[in-house]
C-alpha atoms as a PDB file:
ATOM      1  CA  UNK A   1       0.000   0.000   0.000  1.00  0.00           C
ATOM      2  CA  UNK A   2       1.584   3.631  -0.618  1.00  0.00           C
ATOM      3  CA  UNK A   3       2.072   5.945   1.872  1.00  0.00           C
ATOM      4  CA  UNK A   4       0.140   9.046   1.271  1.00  0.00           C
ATOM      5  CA  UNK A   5       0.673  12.571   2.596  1.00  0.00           C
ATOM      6  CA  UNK A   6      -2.003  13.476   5.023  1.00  0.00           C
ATOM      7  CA  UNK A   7      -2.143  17.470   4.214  1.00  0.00           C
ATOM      8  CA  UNK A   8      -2.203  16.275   0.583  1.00  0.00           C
ATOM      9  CA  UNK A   9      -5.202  13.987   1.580  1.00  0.00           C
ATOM     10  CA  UNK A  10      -7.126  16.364   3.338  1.00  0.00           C
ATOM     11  CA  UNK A  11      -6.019  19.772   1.700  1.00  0.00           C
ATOM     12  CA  UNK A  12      -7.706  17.956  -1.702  1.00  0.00           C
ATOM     13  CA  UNK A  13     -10.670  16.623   0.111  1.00  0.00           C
ATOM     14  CA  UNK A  14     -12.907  19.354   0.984  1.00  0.00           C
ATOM     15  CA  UNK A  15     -15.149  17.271   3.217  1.00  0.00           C
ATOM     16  CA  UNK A  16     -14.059  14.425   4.777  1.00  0.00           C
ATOM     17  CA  UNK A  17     -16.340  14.871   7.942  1.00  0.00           C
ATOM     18  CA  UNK A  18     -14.828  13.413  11.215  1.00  0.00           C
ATOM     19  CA  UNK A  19     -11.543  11.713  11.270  1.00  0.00           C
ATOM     20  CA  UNK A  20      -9.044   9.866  13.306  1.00  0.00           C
ATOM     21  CA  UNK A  21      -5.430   9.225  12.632  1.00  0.00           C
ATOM     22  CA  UNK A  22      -3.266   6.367  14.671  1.00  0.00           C
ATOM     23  CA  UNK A  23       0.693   5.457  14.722  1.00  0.00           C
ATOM     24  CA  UNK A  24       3.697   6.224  16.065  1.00  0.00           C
ATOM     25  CA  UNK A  25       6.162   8.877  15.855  1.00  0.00           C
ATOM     26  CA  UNK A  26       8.858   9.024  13.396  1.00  0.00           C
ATOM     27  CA  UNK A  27      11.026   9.286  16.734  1.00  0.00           C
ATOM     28  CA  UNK A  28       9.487   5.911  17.438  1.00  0.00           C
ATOM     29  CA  UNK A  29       8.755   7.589  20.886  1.00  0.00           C
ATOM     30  CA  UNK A  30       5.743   8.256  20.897  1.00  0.00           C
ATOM     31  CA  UNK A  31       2.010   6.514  19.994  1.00  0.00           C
ATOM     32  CA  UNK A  32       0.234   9.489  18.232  1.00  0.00           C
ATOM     33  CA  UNK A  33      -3.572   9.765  17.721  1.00  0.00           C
ATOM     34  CA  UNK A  34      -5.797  12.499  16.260  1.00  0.00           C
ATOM     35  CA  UNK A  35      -9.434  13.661  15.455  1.00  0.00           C
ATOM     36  CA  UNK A  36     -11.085  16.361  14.085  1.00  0.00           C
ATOM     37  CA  UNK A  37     -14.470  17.115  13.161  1.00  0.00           C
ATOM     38  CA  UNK A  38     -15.855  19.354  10.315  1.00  0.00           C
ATOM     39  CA  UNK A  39     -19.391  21.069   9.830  1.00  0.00           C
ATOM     40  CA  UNK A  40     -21.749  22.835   7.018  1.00  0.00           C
ATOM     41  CA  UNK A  41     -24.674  23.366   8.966  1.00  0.00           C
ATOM     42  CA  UNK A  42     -24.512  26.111  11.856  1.00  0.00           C
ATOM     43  CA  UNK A  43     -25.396  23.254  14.455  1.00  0.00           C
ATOM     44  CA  UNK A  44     -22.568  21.310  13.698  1.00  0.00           C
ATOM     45  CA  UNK A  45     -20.257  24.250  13.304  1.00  0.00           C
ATOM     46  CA  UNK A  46     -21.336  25.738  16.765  1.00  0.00           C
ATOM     47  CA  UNK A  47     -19.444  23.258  18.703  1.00  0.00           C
ATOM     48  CA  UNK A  48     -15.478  23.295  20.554  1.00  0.00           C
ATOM     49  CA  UNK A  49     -13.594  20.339  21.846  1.00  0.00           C
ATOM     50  CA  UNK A  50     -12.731  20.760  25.837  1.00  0.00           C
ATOM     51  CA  UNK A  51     -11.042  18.812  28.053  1.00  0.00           C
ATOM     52  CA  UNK A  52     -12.735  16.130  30.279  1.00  0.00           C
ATOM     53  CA  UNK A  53     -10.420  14.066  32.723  1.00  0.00           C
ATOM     54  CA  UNK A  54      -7.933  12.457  30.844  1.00  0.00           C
ATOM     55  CA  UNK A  55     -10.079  12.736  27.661  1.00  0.00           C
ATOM     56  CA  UNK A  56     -12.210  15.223  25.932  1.00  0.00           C
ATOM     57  CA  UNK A  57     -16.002  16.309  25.140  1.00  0.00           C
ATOM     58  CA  UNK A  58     -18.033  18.792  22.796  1.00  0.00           C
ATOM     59  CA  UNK A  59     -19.495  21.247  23.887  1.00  0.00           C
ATOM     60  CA  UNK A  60     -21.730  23.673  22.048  1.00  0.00           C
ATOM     61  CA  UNK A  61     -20.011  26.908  21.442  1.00  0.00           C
ATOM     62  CA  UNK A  62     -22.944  29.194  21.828  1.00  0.00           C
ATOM     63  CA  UNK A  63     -25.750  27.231  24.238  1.00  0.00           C
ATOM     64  CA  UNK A  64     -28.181  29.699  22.456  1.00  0.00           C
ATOM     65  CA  UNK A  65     -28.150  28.447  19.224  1.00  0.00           C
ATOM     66  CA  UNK A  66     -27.756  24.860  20.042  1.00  0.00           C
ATOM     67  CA  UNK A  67     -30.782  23.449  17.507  1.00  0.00           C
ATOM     68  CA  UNK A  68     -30.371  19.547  18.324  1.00  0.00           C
ATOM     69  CA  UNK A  69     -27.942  17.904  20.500  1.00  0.00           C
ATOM     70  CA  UNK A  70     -28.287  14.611  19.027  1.00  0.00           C
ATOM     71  CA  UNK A  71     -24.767  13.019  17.164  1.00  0.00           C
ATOM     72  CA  UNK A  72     -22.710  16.409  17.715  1.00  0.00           C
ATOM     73  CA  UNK A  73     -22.414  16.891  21.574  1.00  0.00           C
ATOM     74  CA  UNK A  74     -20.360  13.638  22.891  1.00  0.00           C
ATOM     75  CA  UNK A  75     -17.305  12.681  24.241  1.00  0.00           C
ATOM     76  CA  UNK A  76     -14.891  11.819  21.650  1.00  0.00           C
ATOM     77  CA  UNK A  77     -12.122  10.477  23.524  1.00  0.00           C
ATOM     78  CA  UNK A  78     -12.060   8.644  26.712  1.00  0.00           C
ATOM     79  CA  UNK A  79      -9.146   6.655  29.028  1.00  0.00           C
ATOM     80  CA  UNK A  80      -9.684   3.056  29.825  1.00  0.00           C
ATOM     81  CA  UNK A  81      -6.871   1.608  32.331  1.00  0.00           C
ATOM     82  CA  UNK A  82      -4.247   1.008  29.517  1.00  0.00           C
ATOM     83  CA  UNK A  83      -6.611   1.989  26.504  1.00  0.00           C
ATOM     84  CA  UNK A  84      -7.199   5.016  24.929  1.00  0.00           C
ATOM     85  CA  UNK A  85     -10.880   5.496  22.838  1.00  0.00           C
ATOM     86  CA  UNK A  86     -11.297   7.606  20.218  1.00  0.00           C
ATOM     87  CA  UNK A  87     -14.778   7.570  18.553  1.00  0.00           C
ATOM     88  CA  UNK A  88     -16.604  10.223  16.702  1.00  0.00           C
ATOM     89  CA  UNK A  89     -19.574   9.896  18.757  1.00  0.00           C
ATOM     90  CA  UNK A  90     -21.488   8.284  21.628  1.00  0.00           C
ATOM     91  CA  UNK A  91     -19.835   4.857  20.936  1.00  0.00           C
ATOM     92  CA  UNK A  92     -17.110   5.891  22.768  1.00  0.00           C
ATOM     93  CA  UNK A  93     -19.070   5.314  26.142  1.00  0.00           C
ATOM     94  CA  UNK A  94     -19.941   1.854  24.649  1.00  0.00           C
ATOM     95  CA  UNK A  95     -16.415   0.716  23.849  1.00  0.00           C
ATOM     96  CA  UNK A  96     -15.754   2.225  27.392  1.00  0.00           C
ATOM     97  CA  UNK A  97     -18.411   0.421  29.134  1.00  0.00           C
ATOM     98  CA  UNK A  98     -18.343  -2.530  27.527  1.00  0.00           C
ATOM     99  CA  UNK A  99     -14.928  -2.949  27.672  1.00  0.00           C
ATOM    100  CA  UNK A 100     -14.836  -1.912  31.379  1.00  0.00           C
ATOM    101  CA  UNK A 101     -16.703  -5.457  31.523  1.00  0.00           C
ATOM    102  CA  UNK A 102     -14.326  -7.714  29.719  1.00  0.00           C
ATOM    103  CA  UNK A 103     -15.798  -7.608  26.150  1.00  0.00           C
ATOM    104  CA  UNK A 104     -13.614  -6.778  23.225  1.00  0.00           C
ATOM    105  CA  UNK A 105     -13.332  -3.676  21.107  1.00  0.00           C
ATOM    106  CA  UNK A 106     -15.027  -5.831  18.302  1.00  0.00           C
ATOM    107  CA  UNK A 107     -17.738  -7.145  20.288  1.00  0.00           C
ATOM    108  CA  UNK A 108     -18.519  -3.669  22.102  1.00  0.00           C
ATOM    109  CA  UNK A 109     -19.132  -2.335  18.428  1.00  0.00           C
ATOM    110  CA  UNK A 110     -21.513  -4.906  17.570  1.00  0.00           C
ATOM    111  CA  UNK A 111     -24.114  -3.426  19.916  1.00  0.00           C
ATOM    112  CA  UNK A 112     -23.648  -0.004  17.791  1.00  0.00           C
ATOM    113  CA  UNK A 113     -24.976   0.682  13.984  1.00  0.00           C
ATOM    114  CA  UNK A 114     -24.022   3.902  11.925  1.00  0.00           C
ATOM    115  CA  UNK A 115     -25.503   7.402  12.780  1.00  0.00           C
ATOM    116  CA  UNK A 116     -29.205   7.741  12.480  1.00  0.00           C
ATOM    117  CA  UNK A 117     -29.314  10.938  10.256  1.00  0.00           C
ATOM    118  CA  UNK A 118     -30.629  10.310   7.115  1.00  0.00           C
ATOM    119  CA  UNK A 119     -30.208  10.071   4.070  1.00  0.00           C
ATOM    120  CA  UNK A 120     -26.341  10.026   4.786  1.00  0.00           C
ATOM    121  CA  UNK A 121     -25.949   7.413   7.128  1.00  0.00           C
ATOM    122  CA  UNK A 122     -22.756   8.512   8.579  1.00  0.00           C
ATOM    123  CA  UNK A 123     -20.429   5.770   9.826  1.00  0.00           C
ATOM    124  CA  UNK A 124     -19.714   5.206  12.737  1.00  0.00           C
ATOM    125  CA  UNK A 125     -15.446   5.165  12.908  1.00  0.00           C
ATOM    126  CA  UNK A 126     -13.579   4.697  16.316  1.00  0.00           C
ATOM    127  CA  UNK A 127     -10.218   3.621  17.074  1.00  0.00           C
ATOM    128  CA  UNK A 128      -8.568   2.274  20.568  1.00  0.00           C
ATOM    129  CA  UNK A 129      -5.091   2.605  21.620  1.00  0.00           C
ATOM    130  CA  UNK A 130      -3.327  -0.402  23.795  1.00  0.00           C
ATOM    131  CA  UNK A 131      -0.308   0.163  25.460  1.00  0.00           C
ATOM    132  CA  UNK A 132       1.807  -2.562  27.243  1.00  0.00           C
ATOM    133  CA  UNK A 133       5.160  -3.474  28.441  1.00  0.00           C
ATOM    134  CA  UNK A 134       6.393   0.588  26.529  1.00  0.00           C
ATOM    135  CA  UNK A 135       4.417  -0.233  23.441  1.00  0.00           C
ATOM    136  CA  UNK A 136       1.675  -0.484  22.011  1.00  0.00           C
ATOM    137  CA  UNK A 137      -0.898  -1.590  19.163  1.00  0.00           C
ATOM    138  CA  UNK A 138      -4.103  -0.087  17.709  1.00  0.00           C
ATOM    139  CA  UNK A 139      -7.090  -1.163  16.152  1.00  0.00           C
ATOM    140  CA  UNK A 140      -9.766   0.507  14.252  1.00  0.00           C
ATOM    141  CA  UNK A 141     -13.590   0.197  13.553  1.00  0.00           C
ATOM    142  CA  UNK A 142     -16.222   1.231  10.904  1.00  0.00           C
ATOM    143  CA  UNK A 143     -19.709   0.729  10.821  1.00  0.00           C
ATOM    144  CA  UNK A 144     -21.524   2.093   7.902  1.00  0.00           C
ATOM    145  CA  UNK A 145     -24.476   0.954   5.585  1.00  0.00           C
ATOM    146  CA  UNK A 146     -24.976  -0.814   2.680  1.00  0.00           C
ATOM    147  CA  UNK A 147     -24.270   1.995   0.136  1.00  0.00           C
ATOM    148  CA  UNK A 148     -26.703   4.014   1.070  1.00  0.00           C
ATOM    149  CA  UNK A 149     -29.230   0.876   2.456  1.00  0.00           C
ATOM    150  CA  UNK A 150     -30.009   1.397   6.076  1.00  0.00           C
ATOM    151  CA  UNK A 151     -31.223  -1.997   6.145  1.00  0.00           C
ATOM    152  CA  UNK A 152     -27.927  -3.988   6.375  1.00  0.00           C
ATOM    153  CA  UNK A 153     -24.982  -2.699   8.529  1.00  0.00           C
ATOM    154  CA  UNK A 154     -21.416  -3.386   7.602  1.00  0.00           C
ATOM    155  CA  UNK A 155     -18.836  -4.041  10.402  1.00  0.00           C
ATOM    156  CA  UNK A 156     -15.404  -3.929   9.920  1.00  0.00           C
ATOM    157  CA  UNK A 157     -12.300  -3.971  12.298  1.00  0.00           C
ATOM    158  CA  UNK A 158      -8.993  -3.289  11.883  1.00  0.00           C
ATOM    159  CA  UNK A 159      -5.740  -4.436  13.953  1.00  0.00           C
ATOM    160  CA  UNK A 160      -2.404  -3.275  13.831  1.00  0.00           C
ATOM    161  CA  UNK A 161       0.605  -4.923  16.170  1.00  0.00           C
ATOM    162  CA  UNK A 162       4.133  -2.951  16.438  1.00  0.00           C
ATOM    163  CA  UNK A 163       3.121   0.024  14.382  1.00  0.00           C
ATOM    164  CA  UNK A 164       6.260   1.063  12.182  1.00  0.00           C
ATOM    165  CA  UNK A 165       7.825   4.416  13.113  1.00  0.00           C
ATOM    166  CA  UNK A 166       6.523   7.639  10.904  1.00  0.00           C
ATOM    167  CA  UNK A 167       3.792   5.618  10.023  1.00  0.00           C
ATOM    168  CA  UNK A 168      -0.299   5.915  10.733  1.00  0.00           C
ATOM    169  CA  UNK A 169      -3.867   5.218   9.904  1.00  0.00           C
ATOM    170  CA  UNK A 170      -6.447   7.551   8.545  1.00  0.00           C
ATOM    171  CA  UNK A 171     -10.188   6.722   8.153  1.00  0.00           C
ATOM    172  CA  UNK A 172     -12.582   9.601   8.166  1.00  0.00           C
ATOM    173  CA  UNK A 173     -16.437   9.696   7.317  1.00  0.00           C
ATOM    174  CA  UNK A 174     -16.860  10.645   4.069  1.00  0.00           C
ATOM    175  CA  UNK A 175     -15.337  10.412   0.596  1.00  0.00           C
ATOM    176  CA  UNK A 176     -16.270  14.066  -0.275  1.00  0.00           C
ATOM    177  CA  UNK A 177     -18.424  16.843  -0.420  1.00  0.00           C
ATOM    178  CA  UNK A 178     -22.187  15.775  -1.607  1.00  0.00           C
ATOM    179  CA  UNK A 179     -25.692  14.855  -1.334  1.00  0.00           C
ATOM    180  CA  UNK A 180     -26.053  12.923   0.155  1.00  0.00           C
ATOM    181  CA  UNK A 181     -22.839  12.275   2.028  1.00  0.00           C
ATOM    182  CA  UNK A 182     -20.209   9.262   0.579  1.00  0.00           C
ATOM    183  CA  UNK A 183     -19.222   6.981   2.923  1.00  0.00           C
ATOM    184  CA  UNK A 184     -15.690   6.204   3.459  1.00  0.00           C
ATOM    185  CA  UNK A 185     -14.784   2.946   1.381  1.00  0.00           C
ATOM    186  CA  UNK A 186     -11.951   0.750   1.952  1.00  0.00           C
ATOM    187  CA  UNK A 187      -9.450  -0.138   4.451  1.00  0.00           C
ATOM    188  CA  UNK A 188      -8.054   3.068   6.418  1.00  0.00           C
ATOM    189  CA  UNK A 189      -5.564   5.037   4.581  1.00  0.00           C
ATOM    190  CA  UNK A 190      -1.654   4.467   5.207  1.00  0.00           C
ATOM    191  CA  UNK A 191      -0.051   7.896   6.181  1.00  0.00           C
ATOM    192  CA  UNK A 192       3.134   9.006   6.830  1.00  0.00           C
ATOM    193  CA  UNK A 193       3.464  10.711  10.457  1.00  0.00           C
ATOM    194  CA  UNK A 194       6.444  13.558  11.434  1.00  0.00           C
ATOM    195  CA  UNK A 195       7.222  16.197  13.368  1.00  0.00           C
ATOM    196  CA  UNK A 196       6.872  16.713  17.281  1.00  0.00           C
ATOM    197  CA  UNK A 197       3.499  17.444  18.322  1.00  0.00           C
ATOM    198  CA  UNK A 198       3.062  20.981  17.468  1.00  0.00           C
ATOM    199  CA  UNK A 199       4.232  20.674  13.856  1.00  0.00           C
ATOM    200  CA  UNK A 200       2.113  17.773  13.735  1.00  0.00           C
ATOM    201  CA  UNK A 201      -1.085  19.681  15.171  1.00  0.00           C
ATOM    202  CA  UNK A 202      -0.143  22.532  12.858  1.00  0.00           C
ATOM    203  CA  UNK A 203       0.184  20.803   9.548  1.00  0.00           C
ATOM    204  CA  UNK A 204      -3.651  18.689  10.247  1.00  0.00           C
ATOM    205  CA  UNK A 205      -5.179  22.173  11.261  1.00  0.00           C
ATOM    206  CA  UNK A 206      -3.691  24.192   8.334  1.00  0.00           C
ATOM    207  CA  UNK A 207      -4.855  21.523   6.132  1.00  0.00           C
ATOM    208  CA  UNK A 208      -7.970  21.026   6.522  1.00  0.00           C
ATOM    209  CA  UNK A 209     -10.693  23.359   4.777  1.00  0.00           C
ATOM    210  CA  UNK A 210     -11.018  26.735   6.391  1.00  0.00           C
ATOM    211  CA  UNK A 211     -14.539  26.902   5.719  1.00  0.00           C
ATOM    212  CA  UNK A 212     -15.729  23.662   7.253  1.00  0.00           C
ATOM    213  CA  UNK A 213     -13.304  23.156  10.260  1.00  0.00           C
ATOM    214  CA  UNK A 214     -14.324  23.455  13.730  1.00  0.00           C
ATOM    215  CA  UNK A 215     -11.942  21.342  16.132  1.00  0.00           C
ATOM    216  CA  UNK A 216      -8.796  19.589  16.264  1.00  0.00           C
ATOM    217  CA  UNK A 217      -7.466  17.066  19.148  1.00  0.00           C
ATOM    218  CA  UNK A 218      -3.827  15.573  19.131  1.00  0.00           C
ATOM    219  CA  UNK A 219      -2.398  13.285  21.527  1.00  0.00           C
ATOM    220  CA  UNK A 220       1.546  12.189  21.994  1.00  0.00           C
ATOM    221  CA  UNK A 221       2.007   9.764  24.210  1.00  0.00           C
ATOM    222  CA  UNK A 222       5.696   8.894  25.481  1.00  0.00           C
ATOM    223  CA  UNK A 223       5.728   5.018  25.749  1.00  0.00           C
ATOM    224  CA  UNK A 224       8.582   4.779  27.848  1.00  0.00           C
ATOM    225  CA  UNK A 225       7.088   6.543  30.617  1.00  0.00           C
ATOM    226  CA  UNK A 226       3.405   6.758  29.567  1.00  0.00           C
ATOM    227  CA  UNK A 227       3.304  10.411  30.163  1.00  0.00           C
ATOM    228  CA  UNK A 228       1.028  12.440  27.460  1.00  0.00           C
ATOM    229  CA  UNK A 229       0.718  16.173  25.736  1.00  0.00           C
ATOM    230  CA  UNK A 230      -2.182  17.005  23.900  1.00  0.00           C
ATOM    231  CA  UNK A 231      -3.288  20.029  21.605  1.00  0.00           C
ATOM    232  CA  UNK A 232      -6.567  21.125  21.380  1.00  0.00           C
ATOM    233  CA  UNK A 233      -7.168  23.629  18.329  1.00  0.00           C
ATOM    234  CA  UNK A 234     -11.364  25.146  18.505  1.00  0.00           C
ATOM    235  CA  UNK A 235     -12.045  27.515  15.391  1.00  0.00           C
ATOM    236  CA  UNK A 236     -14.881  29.201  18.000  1.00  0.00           C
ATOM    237  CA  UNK A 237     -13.069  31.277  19.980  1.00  0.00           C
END
């Protein structure tokens, strides 16, 4: 599979929803993840990323013009023990809960369909971070309809063991712009990952559309110690 360049992929894409990137550090210090979600309607642009614990929530920027609370205001990353959840919605208390009572990532998700909006459908894409004995491995997760059908889900989960160094996974909602929405197709993407974590949070944020941004969360963890830095980036200011 070729390596693509993230800005390239979302600089070109001027839609691709919500996404989440997972790998390690071209260092090979550190396990990086990322998410960011995008909006065209002034619900889903009226929103900021804050912190919660050891994890993050939404919040709506403006409680006044909050329309409908329903698949925008969740908590998109969570801390389990040794596992960090990143979902882009309320699936990320079911992967918590579930897994908090010895099911798997897999099985958690089976409980879960895609979004209920629509005609688009929007998958459902987390990803969950396991770190042991100062590394780690990752899996990831999308749950989307048939094409379009909301009669038959699609489940598919992907593992990764001793991620190589400088190199990630990308899977986002959609393929583009449209109406309605494309779902993301395939396998997620393989991306090449550099730079500490402020020329890594820079590069996602400046490449993403200006128009349709709204919040951007990266993590580095340090697996030799387990100690963390985030970034949070909120257009609303």
């Amino acid at each position: 599979m070729k390596k693509l360049d993230i800005a390239q992929e979302l600089s070109s894409n001027a839609y691709p929803g919500r996404g989440i990137v997972i790998g390690k550090s071209d260092c090979g210090k550190y396990a990086v993840t990322a998410y960011f979600i995008m909006g065209r309607s002034v619900n889903s642009r009226n929103r900021v990323f804050v912190e919660d614990g050891e994890g993050i929530r939404t919040q709506a920027f403006d409680p006044s013009k909050l329309e409908d609370p329903h698949l925008i205001i969740y908590a998109p990353v969570r801390v389990l023990g040794n596992k960090l959840i990143v979902t882009n919605g309320d699936q990320t208390d079911t992967i918590y809960e579930l897994m908090d009572k010895q099911q798997t990532f897999e099985q958690s998700l089976r409980t879960r369909e895609f979004e209920d909006d629509a005609p688009n459908y929007t998958p459902r894409i987390s990803g969950i971070l396991h770190f042991e004995d100062k590394g780690f491995n990752y899996a990831m997760s999308i749950l989307k309809s048939a094409n379009g059908d909301p009669s038959s889900c699609q489940r598919y989960t992907f593992a990764y063991a001793n991620p190589i160094a400088g190199e990630g996974r990308f899977i986002h909602t959609y393929m583009g712009d449209g109406n309605p929405l494309p779902s993301f197709e395939g396998e997620p993407k393989l991306v090449g990952i550099s730079g500490n974590i402020d020329q890594f949070t820079d590069m996602l944020w400046n490449s993403l559309n200006a128009d349709n941004k709204v919040s951007l969360f990266v993590r580095y963890v340090e697996l030799e110690t387990g100690k963390y830095e985030t970034r949070i980036i909120n257009k609303n200011k």
